[in-house]
N, C-alpha and C. Protein backbone atom coordinates (compact mmCIF):
# COMPACT_ATOMS: atom_id res chain seq x y z
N UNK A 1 53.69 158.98 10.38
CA UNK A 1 54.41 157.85 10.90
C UNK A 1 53.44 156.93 11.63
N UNK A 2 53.55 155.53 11.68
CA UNK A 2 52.63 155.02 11.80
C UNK A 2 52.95 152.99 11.95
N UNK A 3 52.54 152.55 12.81
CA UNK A 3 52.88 150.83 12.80
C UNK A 3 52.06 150.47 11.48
N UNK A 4 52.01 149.87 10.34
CA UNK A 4 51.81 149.67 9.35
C UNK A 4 51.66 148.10 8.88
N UNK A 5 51.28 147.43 8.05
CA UNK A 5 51.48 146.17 7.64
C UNK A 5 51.24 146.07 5.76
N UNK A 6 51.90 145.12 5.75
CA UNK A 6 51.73 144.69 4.26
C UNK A 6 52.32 143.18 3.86
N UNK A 7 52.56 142.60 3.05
CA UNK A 7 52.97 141.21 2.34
C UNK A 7 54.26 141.38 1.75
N UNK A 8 54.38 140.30 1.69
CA UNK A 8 56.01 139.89 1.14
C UNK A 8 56.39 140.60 -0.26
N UNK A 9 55.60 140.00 -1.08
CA UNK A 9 55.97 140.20 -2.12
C UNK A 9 55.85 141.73 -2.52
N UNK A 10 55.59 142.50 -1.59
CA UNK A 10 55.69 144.04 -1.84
C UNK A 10 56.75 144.72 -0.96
N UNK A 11 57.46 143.99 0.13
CA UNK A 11 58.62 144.77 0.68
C UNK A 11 59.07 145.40 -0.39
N UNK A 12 59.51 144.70 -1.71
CA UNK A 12 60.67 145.50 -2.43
C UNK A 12 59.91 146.84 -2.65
N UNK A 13 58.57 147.05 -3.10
CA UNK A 13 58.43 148.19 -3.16
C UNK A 13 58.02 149.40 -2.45
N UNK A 14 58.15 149.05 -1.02
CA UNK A 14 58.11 150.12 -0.13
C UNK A 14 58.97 151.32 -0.27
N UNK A 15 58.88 152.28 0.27
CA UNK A 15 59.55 153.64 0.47
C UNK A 15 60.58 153.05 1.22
N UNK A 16 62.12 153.90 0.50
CA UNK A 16 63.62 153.32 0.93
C UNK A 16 63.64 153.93 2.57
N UNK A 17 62.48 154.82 3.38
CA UNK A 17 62.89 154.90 4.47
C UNK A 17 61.84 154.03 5.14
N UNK A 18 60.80 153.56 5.12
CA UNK A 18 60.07 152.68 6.01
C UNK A 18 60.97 151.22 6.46
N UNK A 19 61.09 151.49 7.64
CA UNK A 19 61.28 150.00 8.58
C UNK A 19 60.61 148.97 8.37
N UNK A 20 61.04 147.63 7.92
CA UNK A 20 60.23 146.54 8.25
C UNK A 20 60.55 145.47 9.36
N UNK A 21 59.56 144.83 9.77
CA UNK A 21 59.89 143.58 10.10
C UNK A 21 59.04 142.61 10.09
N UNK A 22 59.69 141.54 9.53
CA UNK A 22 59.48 139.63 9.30
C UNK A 22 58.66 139.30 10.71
N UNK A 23 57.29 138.96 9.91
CA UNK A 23 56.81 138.61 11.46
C UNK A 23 56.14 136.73 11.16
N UNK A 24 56.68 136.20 10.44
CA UNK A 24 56.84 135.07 10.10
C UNK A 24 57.82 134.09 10.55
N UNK A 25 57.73 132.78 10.61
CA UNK A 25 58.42 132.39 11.67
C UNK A 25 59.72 131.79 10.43
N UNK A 26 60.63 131.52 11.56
CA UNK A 26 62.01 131.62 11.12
C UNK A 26 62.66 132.59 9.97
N UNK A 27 62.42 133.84 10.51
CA UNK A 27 62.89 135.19 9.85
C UNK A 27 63.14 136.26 10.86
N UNK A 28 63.54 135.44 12.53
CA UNK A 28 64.12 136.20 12.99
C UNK A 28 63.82 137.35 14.11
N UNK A 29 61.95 137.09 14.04
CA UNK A 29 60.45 137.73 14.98
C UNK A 29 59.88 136.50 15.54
N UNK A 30 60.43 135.25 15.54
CA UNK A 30 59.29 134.49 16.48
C UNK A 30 58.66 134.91 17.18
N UNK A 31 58.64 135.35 18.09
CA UNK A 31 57.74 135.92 18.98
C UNK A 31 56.65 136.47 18.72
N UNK A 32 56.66 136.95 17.52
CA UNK A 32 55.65 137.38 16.82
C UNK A 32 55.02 136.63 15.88
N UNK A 33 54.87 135.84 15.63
CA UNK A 33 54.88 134.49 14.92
C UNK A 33 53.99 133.56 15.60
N UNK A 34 52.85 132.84 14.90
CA UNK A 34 52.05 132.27 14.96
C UNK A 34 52.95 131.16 15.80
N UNK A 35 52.48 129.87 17.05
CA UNK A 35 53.19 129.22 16.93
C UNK A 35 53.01 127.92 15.88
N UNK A 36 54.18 127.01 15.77
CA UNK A 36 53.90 125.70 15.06
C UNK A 36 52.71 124.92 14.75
N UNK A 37 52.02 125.25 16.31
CA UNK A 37 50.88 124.17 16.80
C UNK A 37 50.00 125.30 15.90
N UNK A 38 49.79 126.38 16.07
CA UNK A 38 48.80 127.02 15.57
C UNK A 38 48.31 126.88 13.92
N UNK A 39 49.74 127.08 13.52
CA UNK A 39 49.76 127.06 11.96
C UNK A 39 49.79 126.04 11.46
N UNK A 40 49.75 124.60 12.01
CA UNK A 40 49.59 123.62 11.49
C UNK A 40 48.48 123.01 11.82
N UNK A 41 47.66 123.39 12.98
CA UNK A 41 46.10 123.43 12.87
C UNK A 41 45.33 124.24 11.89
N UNK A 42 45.76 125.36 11.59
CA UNK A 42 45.17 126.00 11.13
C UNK A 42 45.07 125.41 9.15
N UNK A 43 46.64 124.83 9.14
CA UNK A 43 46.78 124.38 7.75
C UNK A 43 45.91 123.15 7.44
N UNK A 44 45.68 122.20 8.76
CA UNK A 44 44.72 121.18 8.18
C UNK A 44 43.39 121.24 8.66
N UNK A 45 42.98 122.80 9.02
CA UNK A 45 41.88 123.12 8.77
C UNK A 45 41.44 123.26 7.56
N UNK A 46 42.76 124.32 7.03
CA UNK A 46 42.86 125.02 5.79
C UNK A 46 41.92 123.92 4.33
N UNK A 47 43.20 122.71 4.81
CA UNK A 47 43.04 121.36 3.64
C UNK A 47 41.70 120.66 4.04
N UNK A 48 40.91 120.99 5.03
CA UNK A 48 39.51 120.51 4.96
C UNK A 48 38.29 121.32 4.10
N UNK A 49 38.76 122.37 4.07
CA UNK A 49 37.33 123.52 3.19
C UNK A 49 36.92 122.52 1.98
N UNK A 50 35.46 122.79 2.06
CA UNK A 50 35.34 122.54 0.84
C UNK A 50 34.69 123.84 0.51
N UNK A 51 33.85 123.86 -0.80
CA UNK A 51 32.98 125.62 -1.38
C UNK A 51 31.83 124.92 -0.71
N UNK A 52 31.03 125.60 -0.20
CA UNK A 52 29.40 126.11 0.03
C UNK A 52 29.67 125.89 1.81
N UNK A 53 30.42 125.32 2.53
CA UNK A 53 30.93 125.49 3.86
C UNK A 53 29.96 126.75 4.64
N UNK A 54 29.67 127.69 4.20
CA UNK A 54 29.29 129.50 4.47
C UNK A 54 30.92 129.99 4.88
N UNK A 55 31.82 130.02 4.06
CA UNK A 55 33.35 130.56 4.34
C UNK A 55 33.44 131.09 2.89
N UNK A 56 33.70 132.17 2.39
CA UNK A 56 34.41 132.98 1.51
C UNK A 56 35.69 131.86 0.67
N UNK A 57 36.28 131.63 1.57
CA UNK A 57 37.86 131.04 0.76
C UNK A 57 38.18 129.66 2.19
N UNK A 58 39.45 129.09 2.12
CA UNK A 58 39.69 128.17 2.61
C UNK A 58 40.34 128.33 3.73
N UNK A 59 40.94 129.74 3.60
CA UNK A 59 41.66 130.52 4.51
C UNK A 59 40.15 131.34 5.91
N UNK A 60 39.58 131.95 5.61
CA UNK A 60 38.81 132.06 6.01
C UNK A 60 38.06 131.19 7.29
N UNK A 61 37.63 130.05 6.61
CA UNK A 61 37.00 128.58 7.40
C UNK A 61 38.01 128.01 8.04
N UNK A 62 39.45 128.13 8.15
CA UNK A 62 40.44 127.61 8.77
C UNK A 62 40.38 128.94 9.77
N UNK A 63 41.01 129.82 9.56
CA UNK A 63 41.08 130.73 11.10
C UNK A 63 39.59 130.80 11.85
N UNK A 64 38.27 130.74 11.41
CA UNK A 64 38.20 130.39 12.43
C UNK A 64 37.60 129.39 13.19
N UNK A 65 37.90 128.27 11.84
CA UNK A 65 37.38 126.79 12.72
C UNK A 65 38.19 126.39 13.76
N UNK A 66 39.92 127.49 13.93
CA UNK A 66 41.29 126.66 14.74
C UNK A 66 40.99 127.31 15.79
N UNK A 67 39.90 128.80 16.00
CA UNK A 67 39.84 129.95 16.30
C UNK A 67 41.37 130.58 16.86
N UNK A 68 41.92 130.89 15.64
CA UNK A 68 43.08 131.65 15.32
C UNK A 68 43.12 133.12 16.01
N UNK A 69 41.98 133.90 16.08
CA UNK A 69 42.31 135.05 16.31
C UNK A 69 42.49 134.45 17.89
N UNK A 70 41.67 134.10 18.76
CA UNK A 70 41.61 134.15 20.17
C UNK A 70 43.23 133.67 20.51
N UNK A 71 43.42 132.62 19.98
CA UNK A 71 44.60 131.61 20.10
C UNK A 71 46.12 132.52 20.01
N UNK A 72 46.10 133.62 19.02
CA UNK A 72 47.24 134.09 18.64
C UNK A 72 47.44 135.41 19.67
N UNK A 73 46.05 136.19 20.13
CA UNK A 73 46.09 137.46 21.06
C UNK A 73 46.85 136.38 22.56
N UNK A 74 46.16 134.79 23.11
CA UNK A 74 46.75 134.59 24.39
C UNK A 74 47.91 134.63 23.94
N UNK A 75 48.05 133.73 23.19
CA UNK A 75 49.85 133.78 22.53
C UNK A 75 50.93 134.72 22.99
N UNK A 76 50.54 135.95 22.42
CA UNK A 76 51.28 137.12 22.27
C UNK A 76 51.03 137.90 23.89
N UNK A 77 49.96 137.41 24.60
CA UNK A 77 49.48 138.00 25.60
C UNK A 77 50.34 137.22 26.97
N UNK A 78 50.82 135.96 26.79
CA UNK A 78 51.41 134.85 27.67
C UNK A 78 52.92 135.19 27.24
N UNK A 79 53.90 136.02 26.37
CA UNK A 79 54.87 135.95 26.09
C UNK A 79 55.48 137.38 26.40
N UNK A 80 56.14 137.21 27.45
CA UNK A 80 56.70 138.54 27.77
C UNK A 80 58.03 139.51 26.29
N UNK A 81 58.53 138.22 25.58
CA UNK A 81 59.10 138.51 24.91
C UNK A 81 58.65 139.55 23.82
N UNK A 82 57.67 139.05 23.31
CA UNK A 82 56.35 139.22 22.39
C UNK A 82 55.81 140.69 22.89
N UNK A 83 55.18 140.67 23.84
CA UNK A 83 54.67 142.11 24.30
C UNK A 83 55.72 143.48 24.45
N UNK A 84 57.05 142.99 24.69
CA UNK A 84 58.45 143.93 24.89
C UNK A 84 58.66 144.30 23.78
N UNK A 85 58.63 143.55 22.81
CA UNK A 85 58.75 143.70 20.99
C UNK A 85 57.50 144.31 20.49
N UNK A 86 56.47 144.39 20.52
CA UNK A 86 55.52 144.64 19.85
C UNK A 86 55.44 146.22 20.63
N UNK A 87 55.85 146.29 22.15
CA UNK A 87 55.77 147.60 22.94
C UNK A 87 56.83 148.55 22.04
N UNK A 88 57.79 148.22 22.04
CA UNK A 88 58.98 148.67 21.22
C UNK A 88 58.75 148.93 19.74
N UNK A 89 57.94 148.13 18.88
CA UNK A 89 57.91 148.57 17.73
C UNK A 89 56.32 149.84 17.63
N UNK A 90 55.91 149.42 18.69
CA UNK A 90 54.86 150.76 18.80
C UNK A 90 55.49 152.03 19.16
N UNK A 91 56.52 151.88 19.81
CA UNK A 91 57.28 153.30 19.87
C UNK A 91 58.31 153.78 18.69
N UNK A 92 58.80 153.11 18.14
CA UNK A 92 59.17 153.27 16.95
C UNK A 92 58.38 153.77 16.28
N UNK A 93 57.40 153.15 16.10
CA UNK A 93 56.21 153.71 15.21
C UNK A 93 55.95 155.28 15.10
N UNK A 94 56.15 155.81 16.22
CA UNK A 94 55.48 157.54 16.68
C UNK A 94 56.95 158.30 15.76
N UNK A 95 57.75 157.75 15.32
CA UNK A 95 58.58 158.67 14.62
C UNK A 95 58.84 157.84 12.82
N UNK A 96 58.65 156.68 13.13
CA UNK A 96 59.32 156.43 11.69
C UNK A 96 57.77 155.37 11.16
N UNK A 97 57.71 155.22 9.99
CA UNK A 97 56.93 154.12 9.22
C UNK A 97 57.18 153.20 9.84
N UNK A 98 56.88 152.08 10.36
CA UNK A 98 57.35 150.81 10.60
C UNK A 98 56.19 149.51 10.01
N UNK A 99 57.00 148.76 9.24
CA UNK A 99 55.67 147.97 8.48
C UNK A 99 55.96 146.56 9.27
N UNK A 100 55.07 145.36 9.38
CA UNK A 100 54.93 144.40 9.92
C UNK A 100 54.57 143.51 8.50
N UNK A 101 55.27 142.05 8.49
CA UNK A 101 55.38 141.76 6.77
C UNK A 101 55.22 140.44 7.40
N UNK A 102 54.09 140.14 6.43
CA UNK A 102 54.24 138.35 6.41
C UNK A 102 53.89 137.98 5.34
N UNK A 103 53.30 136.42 4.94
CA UNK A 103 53.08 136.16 3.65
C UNK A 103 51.52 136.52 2.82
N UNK A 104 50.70 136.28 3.47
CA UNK A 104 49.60 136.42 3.32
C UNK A 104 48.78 138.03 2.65
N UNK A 105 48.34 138.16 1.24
CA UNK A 105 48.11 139.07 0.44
C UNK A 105 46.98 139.87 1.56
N UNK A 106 46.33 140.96 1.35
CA UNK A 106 45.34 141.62 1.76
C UNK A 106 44.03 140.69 1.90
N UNK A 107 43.82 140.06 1.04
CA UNK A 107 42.29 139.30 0.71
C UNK A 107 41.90 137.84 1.78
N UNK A 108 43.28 137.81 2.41
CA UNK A 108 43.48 136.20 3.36
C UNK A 108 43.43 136.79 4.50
N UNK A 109 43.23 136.23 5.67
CA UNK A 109 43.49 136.43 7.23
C UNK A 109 44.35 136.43 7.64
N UNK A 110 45.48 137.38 7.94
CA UNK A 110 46.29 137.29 8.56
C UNK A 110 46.96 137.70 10.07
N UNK A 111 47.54 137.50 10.63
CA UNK A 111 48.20 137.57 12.13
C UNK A 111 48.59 139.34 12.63
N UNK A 112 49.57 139.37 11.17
CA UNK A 112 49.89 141.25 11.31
C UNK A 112 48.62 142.00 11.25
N UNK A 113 47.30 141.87 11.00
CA UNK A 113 46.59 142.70 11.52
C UNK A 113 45.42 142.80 13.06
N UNK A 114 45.91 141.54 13.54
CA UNK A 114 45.91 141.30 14.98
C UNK A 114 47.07 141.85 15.78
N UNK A 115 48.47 141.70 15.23
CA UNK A 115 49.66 142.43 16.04
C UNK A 115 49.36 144.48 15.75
N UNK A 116 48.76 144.57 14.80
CA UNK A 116 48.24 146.23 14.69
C UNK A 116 47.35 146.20 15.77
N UNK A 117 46.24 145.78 15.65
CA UNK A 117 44.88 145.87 16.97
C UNK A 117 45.97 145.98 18.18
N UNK A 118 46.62 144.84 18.69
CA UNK A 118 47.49 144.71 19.81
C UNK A 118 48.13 145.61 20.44
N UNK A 119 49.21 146.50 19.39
CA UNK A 119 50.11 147.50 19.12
C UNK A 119 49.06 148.79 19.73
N UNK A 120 47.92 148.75 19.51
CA UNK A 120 46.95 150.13 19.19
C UNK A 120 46.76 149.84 20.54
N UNK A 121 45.75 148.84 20.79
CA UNK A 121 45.13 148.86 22.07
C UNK A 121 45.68 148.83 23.55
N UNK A 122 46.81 148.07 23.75
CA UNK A 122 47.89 147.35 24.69
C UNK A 122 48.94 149.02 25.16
N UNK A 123 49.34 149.28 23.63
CA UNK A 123 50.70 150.53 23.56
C UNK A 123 50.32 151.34 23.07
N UNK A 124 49.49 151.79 22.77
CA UNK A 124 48.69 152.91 22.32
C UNK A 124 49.68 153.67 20.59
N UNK A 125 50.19 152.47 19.80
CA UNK A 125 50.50 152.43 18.92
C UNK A 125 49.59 153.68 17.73
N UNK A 126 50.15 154.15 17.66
CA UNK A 126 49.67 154.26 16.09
C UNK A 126 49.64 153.77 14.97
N UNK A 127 48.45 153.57 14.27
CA UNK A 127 48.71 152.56 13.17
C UNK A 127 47.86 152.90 12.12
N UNK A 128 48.53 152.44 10.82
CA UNK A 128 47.45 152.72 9.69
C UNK A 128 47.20 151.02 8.96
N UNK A 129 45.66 150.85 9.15
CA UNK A 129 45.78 149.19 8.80
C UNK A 129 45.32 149.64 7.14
N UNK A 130 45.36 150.38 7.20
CA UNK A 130 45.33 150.80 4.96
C UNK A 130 46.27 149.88 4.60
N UNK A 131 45.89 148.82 3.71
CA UNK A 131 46.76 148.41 2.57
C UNK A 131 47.87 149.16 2.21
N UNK A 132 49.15 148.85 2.07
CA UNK A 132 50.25 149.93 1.44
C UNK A 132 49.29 148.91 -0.20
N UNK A 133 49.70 150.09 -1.12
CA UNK A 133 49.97 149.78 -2.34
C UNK A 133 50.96 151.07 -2.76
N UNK A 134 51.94 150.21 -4.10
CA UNK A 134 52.71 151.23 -4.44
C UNK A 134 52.62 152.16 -5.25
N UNK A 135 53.34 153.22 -5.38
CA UNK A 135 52.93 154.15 -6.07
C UNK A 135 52.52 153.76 -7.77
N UNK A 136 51.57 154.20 -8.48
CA UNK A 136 51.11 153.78 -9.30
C UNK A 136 50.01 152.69 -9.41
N UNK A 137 50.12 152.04 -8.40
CA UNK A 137 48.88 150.80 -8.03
C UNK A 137 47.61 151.35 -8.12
N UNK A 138 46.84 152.80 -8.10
CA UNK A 138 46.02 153.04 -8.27
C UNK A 138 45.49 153.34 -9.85
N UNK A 139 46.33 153.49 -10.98
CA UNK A 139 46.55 153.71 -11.70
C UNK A 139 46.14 152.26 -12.90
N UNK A 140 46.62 151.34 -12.03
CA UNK A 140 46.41 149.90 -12.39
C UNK A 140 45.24 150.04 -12.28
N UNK A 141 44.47 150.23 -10.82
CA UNK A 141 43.30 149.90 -11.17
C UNK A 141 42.66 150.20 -12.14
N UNK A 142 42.70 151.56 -11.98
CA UNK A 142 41.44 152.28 -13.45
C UNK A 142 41.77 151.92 -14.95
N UNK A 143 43.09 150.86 -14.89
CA UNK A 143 43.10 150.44 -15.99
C UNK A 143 42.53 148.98 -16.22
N UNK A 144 41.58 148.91 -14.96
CA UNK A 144 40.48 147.44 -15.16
C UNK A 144 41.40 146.40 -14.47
N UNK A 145 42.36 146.44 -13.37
CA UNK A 145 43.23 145.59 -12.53
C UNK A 145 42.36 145.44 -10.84
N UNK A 146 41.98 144.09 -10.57
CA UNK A 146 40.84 144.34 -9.30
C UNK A 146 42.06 144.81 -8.07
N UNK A 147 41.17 145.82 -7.55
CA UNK A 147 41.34 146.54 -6.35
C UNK A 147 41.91 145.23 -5.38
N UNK A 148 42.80 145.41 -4.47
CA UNK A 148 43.42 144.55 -3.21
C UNK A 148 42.67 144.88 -2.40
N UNK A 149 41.74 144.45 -1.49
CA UNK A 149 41.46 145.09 -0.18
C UNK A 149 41.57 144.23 1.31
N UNK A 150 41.71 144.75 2.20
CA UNK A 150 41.77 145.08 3.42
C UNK A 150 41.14 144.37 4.37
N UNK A 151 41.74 142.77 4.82
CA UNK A 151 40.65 142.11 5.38
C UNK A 151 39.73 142.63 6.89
N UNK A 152 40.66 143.31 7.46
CA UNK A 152 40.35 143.81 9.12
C UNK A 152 40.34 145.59 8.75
């Protein structure tokens, strides 16, 4: 059992007992949720990349030209709401799966693996920041399908 994270487009295939929750904004976790100001700095950071920058992808050179990580820990660190929720889903965690879901695939920067660090360090969370993939996904690979990996 374990605080966990993964992407959208794989909720459906999680295990029918793992917990999730939407940590994207207007789905019900604001608090956990980048704010407005953040993600829309960060998006016309995003729309400035160009290639040879020294950034991997566009995503990349945007978190941390907005410096996203620092910005999102005060965030969550200034919001009593935020820390009560994230305390709470770290205790959850010690008995059931609990996954943290936003949009962003394994290969992009995302927020849920700053709310894991948080969860770990703050609440002494347990957590597994392993990629979920679903059963059979390994299977893909060795059939010549590239590996997902694990930005943090």
């Amino acid at each position: 059992m374990a605080l966990r994270q993964t992407y959208l487009s794989l909720k459906d295939k999680l295990p029918a007992e793992a917990e999730t929750v939407l940590v994207m904004r207007g789905r019900g976790n604001d608090e956990l949720a980048p704010s407005r100001e953040l993600l829309e700095e960060f998006n016309d950071w995003k729309a400035r990349f160009t290639p040879g920058q020294g950034y991997e992808t566009a995503f990349h050179f945007a978190w941390h030209k907005c410096g996203y990580e620092k910005r999102l820990r005060a965030q969550i660190a200034a919001n009593p709401s935020a820390t009560a929720r994230l305390k709470a889903l770290a205790e959850r965690a010690r008995t059931h799966d609990v996954f943290l879901i936003c949009y962003e695939a394994y290969d992009k920067p995302c927020h849920r693996h700053l709310l894991l660090e948080i969860a770990e360090h703050e609440f002494g969370a347990l957590i597994d920041p392993t990629p979920y993939l679903p059963p059979g996904a390994g299977k893909a690979r060795e059939k010549g399908k590239p590996e997902q990996s694990a930005l943090l």
